[in-house]
ModelCIF file with pLDDT and N, C-alpha, C, O atoms, coordinates in Angstrom:
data_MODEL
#
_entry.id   MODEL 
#
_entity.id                         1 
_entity.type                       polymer 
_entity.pdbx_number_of_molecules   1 
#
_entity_poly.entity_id                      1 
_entity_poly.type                           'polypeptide(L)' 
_entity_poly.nstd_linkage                   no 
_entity_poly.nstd_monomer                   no 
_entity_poly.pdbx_seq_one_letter_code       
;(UNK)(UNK)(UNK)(UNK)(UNK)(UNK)(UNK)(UNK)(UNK)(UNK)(UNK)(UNK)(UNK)(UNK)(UNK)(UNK)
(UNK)(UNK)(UNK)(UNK)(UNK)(UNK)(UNK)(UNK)(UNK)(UNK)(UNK)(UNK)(UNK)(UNK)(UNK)
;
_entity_poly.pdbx_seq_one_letter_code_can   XXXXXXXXXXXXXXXXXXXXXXXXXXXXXXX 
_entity_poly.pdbx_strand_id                 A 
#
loop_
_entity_poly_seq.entity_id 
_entity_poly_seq.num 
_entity_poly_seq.mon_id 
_entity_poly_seq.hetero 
1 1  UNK n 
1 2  UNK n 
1 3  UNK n 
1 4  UNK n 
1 5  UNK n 
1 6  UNK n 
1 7  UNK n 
1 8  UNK n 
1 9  UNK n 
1 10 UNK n 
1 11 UNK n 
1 12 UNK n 
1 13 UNK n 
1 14 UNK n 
1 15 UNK n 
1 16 UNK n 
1 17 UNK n 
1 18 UNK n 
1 19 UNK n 
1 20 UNK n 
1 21 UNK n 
1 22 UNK n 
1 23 UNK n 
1 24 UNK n 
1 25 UNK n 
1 26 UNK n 
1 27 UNK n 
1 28 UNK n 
1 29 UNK n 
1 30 UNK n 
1 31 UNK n 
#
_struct_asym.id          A 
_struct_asym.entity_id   1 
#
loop_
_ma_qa_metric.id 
_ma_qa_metric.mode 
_ma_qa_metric.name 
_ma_qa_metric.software_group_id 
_ma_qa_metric.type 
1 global pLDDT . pLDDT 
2 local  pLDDT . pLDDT 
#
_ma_qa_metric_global.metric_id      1 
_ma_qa_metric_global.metric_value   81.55 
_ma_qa_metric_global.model_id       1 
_ma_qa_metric_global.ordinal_id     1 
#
loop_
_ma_qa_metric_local.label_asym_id 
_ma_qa_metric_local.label_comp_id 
_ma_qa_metric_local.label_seq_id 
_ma_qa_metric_local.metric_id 
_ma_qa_metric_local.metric_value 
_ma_qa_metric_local.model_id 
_ma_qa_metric_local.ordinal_id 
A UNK 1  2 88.00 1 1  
A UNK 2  2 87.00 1 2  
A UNK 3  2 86.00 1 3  
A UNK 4  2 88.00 1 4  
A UNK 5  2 88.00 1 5  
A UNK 6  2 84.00 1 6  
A UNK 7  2 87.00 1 7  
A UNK 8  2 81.00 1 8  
A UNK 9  2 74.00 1 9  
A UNK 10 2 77.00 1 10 
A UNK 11 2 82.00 1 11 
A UNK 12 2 76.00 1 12 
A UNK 13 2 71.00 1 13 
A UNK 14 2 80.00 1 14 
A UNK 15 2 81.00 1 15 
A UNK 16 2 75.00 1 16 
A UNK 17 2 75.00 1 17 
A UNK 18 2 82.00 1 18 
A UNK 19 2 80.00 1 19 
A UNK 20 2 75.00 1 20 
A UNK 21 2 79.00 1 21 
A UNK 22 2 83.00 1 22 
A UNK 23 2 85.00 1 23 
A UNK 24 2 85.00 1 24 
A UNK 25 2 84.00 1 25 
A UNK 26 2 80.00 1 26 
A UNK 27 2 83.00 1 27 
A UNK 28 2 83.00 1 28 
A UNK 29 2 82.00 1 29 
A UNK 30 2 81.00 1 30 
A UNK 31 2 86.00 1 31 
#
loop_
_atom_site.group_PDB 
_atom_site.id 
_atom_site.type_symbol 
_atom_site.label_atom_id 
_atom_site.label_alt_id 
_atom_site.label_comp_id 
_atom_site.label_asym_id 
_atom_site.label_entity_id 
_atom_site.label_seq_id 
_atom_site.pdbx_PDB_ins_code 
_atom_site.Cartn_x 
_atom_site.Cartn_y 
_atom_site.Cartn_z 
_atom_site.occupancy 
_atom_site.B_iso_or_equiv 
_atom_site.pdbx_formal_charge 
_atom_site.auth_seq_id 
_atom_site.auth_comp_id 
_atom_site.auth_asym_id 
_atom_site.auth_atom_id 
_atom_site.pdbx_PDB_model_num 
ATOM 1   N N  . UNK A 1 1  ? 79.957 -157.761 141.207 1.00 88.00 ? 1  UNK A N  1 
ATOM 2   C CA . UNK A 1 1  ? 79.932 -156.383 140.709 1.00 88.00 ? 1  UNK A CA 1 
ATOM 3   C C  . UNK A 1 1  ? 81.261 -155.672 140.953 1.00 88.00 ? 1  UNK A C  1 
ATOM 4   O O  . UNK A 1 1  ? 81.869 -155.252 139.969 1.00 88.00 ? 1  UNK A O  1 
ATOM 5   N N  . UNK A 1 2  ? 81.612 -155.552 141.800 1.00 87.00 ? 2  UNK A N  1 
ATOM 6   C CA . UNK A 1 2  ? 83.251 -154.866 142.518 1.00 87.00 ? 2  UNK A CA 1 
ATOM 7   C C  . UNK A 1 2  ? 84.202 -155.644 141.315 1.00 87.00 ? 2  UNK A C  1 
ATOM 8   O O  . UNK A 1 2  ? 84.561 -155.037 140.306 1.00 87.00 ? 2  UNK A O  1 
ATOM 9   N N  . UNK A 1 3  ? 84.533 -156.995 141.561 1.00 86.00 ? 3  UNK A N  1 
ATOM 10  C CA . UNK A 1 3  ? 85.366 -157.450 141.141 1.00 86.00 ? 3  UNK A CA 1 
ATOM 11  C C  . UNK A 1 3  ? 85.654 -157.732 139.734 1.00 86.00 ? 3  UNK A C  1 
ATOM 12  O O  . UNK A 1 3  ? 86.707 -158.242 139.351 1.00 86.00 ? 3  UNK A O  1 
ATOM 13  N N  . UNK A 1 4  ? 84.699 -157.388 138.990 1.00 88.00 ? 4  UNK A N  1 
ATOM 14  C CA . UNK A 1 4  ? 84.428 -157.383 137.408 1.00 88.00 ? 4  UNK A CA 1 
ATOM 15  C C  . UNK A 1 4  ? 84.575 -155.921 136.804 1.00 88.00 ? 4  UNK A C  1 
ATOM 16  O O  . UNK A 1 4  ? 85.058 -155.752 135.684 1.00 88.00 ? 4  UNK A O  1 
ATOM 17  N N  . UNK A 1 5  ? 84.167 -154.952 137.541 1.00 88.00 ? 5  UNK A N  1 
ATOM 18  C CA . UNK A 1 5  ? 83.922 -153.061 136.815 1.00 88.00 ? 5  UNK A CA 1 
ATOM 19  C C  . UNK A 1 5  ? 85.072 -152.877 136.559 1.00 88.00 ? 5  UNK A C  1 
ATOM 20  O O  . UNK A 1 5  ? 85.041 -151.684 136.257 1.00 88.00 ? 5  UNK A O  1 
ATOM 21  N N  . UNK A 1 6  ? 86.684 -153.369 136.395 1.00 84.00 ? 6  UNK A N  1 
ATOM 22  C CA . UNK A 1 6  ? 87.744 -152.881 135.985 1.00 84.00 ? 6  UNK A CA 1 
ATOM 23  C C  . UNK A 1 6  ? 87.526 -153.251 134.812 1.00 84.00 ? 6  UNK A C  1 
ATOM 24  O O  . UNK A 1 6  ? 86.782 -154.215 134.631 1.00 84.00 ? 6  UNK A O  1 
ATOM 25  N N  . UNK A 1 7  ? 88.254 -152.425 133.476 1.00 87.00 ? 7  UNK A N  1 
ATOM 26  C CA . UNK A 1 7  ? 88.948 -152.496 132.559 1.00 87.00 ? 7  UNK A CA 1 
ATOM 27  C C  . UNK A 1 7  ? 89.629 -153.378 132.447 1.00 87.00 ? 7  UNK A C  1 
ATOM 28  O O  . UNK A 1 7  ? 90.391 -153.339 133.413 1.00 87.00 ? 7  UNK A O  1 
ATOM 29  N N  . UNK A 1 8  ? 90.057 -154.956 131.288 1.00 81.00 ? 8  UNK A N  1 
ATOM 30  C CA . UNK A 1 8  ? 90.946 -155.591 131.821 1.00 81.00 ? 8  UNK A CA 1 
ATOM 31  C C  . UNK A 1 8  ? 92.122 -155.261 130.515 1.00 81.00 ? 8  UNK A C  1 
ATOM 32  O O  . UNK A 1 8  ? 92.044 -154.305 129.743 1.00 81.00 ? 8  UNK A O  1 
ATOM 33  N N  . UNK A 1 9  ? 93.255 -156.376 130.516 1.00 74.00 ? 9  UNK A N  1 
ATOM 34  C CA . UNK A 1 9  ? 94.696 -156.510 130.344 1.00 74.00 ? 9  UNK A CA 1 
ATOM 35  C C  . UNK A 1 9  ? 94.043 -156.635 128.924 1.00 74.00 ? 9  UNK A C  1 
ATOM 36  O O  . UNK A 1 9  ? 94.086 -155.544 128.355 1.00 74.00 ? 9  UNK A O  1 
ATOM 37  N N  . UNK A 1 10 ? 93.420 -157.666 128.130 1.00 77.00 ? 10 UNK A N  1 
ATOM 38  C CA . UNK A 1 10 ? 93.339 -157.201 126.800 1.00 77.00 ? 10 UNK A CA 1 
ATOM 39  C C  . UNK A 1 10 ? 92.944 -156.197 125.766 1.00 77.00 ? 10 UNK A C  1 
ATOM 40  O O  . UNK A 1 10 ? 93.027 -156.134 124.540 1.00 77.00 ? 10 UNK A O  1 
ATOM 41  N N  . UNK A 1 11 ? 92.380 -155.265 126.940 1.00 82.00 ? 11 UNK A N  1 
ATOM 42  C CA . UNK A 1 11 ? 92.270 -153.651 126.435 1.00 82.00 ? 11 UNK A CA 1 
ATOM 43  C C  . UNK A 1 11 ? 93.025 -153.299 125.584 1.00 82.00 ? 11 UNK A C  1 
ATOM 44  O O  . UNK A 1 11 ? 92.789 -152.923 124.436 1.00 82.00 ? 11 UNK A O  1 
ATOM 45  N N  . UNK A 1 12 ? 94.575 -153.484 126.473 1.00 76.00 ? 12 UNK A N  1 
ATOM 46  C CA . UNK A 1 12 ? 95.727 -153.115 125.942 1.00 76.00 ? 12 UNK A CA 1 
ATOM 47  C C  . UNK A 1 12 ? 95.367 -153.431 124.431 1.00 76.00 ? 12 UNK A C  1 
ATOM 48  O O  . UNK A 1 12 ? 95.067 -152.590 123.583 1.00 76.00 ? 12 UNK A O  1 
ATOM 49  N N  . UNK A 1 13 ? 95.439 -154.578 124.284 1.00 71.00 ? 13 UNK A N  1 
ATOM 50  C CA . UNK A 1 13 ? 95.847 -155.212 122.527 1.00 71.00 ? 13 UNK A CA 1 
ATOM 51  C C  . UNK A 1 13 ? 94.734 -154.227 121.956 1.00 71.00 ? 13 UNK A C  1 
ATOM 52  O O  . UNK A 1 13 ? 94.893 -153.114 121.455 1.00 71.00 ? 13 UNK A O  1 
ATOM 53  N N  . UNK A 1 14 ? 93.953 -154.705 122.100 1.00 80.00 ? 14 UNK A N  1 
ATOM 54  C CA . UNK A 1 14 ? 92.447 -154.053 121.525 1.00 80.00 ? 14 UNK A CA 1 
ATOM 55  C C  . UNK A 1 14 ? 93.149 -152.191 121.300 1.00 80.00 ? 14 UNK A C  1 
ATOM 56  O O  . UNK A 1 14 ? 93.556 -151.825 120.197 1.00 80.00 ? 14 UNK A O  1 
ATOM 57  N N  . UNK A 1 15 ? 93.157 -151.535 122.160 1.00 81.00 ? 15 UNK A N  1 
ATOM 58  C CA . UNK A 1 15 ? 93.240 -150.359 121.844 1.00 81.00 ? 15 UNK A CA 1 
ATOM 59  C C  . UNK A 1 15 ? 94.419 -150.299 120.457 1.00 81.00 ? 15 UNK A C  1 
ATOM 60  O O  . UNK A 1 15 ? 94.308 -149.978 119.274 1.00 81.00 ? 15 UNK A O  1 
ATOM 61  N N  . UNK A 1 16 ? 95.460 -150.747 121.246 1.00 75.00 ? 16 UNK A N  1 
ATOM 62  C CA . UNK A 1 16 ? 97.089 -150.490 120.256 1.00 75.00 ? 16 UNK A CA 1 
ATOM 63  C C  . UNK A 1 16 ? 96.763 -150.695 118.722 1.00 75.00 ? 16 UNK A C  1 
ATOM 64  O O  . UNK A 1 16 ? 97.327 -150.141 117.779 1.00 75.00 ? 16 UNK A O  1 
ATOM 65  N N  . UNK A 1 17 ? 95.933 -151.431 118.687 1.00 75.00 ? 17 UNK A N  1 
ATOM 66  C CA . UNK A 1 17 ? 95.490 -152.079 117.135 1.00 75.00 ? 17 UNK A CA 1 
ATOM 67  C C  . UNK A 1 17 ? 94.653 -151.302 116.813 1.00 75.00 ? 17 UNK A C  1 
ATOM 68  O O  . UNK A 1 17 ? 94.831 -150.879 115.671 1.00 75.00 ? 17 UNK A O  1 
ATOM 69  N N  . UNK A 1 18 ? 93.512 -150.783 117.482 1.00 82.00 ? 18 UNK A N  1 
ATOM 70  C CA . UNK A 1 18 ? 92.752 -149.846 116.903 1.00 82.00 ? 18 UNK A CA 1 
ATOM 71  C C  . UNK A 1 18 ? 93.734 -148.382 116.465 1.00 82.00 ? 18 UNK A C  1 
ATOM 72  O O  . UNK A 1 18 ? 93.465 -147.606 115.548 1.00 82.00 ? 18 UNK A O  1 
ATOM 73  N N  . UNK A 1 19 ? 94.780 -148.304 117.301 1.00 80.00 ? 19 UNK A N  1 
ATOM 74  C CA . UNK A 1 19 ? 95.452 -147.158 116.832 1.00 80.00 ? 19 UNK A CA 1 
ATOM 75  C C  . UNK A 1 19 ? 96.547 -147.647 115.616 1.00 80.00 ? 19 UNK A C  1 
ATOM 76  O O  . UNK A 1 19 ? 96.821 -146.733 114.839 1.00 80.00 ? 19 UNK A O  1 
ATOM 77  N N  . UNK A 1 20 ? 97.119 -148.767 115.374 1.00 75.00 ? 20 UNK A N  1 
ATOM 78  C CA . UNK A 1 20 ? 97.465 -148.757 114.268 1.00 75.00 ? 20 UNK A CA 1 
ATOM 79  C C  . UNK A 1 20 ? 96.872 -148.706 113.068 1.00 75.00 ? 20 UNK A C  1 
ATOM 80  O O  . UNK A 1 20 ? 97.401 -148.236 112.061 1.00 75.00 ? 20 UNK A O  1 
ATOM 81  N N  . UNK A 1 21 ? 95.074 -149.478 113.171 1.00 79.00 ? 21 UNK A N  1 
ATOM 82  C CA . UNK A 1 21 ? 94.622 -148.945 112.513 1.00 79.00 ? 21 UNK A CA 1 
ATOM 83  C C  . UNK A 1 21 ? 93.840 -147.656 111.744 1.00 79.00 ? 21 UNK A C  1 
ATOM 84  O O  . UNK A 1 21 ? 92.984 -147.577 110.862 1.00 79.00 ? 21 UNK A O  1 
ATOM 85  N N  . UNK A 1 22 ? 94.556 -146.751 112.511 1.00 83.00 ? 22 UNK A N  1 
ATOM 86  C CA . UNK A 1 22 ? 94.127 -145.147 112.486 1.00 83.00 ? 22 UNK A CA 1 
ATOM 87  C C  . UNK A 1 22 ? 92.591 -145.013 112.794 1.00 83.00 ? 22 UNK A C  1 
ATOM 88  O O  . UNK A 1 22 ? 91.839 -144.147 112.348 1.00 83.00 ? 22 UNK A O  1 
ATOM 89  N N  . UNK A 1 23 ? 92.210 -146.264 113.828 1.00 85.00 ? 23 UNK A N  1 
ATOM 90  C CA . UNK A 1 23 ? 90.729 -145.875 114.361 1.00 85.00 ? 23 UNK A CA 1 
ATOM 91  C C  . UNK A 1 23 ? 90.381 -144.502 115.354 1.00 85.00 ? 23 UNK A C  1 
ATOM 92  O O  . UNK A 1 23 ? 89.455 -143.691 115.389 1.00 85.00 ? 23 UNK A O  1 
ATOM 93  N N  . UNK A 1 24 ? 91.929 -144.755 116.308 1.00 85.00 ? 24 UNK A N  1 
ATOM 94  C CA . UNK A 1 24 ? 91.894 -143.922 117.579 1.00 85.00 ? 24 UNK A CA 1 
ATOM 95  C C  . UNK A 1 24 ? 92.999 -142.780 116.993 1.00 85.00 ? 24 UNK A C  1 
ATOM 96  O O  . UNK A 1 24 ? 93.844 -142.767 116.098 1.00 85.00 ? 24 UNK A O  1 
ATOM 97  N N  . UNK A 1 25 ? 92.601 -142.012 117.818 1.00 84.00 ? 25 UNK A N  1 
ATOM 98  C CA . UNK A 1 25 ? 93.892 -140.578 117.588 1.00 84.00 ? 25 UNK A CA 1 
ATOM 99  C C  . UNK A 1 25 ? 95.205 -141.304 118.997 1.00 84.00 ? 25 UNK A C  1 
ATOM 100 O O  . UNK A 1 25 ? 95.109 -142.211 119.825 1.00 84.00 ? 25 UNK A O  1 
ATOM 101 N N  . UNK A 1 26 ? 96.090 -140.517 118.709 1.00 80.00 ? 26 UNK A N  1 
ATOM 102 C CA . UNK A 1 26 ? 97.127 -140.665 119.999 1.00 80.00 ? 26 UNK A CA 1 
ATOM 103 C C  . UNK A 1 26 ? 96.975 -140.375 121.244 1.00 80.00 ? 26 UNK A C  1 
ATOM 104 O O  . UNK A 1 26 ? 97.361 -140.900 122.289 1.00 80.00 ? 26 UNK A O  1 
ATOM 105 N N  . UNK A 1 27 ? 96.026 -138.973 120.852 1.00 83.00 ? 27 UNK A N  1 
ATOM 106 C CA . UNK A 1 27 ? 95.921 -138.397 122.773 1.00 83.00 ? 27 UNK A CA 1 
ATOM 107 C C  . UNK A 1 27 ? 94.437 -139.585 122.750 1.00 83.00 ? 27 UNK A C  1 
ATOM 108 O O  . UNK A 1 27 ? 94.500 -140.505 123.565 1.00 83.00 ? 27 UNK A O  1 
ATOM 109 N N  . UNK A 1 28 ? 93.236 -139.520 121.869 1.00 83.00 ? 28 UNK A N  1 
ATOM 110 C CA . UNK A 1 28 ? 92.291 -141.317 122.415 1.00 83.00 ? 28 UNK A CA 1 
ATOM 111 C C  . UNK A 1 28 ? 92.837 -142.033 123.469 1.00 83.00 ? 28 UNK A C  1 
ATOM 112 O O  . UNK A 1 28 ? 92.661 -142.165 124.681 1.00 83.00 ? 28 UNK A O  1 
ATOM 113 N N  . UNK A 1 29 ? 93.710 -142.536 122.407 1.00 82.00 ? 29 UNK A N  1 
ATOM 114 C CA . UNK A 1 29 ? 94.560 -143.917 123.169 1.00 82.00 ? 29 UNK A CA 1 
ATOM 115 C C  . UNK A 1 29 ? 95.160 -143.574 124.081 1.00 82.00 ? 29 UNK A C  1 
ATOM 116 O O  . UNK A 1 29 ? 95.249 -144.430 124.960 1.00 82.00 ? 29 UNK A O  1 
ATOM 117 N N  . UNK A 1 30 ? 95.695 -142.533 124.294 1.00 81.00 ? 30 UNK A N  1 
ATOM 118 C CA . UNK A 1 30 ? 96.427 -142.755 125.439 1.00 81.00 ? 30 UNK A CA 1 
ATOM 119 C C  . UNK A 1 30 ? 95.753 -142.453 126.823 1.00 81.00 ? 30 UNK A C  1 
ATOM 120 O O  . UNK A 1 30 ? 96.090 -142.832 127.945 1.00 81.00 ? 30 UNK A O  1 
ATOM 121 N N  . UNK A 1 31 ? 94.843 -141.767 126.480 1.00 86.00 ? 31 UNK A N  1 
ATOM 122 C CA . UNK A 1 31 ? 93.621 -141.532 127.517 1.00 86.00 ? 31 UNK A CA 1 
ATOM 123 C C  . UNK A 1 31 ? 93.255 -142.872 128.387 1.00 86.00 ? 31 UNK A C  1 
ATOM 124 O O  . UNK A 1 31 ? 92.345 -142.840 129.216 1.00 86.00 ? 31 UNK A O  1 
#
């Protein structure tokens, strides 16, 4: 449980792409 509840590193990709695809706004993403 502890060692899994982070957010991980392919977030990154995942988000950036959702914002190129004008899914997310800027302040979203950068949140």
């Amino acid at each position: 449980t502890f060692s899994l509840a982070q957010v991980g590193e392919f977030a990154f990709v995942l988000l950036s792409f959702a914002f190129q695809l004008n899914i997310l706004e800027q302040e979203q993403m950068d949140i």
